[in-house]
Protein backbone atom coordinates (compact mmCIF):
# COMPACT_ATOMS: atom_id res chain seq x y z
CA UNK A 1 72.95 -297.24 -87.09
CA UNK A 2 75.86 -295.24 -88.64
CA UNK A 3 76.14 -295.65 -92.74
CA UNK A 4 79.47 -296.16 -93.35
CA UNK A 5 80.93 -295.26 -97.12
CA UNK A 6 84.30 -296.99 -98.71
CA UNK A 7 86.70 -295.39 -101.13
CA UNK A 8 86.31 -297.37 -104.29
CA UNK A 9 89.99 -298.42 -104.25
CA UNK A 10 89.12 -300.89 -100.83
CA UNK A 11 86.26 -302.39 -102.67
CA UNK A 12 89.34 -303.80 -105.07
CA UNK A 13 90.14 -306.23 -102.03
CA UNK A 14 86.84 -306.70 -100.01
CA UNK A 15 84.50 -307.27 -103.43
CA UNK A 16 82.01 -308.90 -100.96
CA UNK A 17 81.14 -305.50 -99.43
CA UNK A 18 80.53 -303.55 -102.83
CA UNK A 19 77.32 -302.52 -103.31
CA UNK A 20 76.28 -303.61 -100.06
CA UNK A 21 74.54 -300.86 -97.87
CA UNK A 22 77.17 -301.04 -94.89
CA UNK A 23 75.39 -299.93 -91.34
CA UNK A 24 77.30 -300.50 -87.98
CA UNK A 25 76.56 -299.86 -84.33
CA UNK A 26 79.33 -298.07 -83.01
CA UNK A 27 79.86 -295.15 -80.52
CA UNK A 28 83.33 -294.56 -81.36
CA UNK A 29 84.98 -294.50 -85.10
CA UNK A 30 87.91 -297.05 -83.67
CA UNK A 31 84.45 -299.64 -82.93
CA UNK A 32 83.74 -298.64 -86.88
CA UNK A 33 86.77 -300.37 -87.63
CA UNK A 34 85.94 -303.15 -85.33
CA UNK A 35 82.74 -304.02 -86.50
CA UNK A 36 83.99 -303.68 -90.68
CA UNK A 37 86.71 -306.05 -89.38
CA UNK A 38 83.68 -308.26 -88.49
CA UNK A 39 82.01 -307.83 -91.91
CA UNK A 40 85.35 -308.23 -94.17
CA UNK A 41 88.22 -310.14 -92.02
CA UNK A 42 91.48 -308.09 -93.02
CA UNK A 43 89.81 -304.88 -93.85
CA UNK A 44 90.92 -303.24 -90.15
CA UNK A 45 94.84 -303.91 -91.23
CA UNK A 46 94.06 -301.61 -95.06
CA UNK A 47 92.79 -299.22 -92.20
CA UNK A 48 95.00 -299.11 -89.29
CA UNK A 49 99.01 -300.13 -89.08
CA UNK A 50 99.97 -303.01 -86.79
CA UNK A 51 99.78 -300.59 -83.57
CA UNK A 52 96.10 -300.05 -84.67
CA UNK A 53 96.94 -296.48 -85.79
CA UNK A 54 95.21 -294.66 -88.60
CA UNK A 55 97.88 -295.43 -91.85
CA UNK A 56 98.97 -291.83 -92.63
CA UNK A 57 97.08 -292.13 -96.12
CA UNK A 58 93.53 -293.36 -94.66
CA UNK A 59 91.25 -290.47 -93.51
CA UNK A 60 88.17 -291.30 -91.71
CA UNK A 61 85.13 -288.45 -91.68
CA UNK A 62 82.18 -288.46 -89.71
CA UNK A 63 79.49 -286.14 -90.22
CA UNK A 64 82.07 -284.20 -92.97
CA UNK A 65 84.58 -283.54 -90.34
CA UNK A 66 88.13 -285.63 -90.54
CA UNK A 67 88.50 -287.60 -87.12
CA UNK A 68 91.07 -285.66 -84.93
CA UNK A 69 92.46 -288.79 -82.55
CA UNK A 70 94.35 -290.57 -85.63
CA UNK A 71 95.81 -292.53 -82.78
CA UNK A 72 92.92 -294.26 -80.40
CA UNK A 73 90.20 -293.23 -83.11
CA UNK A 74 88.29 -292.22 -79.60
CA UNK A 75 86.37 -289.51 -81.73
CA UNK A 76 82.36 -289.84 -81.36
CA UNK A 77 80.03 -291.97 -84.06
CA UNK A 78 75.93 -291.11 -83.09
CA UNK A 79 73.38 -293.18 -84.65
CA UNK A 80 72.81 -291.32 -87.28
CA UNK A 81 75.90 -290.41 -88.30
CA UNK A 82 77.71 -290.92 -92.18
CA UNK A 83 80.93 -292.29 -92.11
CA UNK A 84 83.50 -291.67 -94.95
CA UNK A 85 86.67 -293.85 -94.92
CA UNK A 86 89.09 -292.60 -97.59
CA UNK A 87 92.25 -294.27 -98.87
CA UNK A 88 94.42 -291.64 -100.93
CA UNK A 89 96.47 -293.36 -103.76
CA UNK A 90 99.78 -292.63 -104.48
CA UNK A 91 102.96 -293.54 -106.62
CA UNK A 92 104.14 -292.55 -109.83
């Protein structure tokens, strides 16, 4: 199973998955999504906009490369894989 890793700021709204090793079968990083969505209901809309797009400050890595398909999130997940899911902050 793929390990997947939060940004801290997520764990703000989905306290039930902090400190919670988080492993998901998924072949694809759009069935990531999916099965988080499973594990914390709401947690696939922080993610992706209401087209199911990548928001344009989320970054997902897989293996320490950013995901190039930002738009079906078709790019590949093995087994083994780490998963990083990063939110950037902004404001001022």
């Amino acid at each position: 199973m793929s390990r997947v890793h939060l940004t801290r700021h997520l764990y703000t709204f989905f306290p039930a998955l902090e400190g919670q090793i988080i492993d998901v079968d998924a072949a694809t990083a759009r069935q990531v999504v999916e099965r988080l969505e499973a594990l914390a209901p709401g947690i696939a809309f922080y993610i992706c906009d209401e087209r199911g797009l990548l928001r344009r400050h989320v970054n997902i890595f897989v293996d320490k490369q950013m995901i190039r398909d930002r738009k079906g999130l078709s790019d590949p997940v093995k087994p083994e894989s780490e998963i990083h899911i990063l939110q950037s902050l902004s404001g001022g």
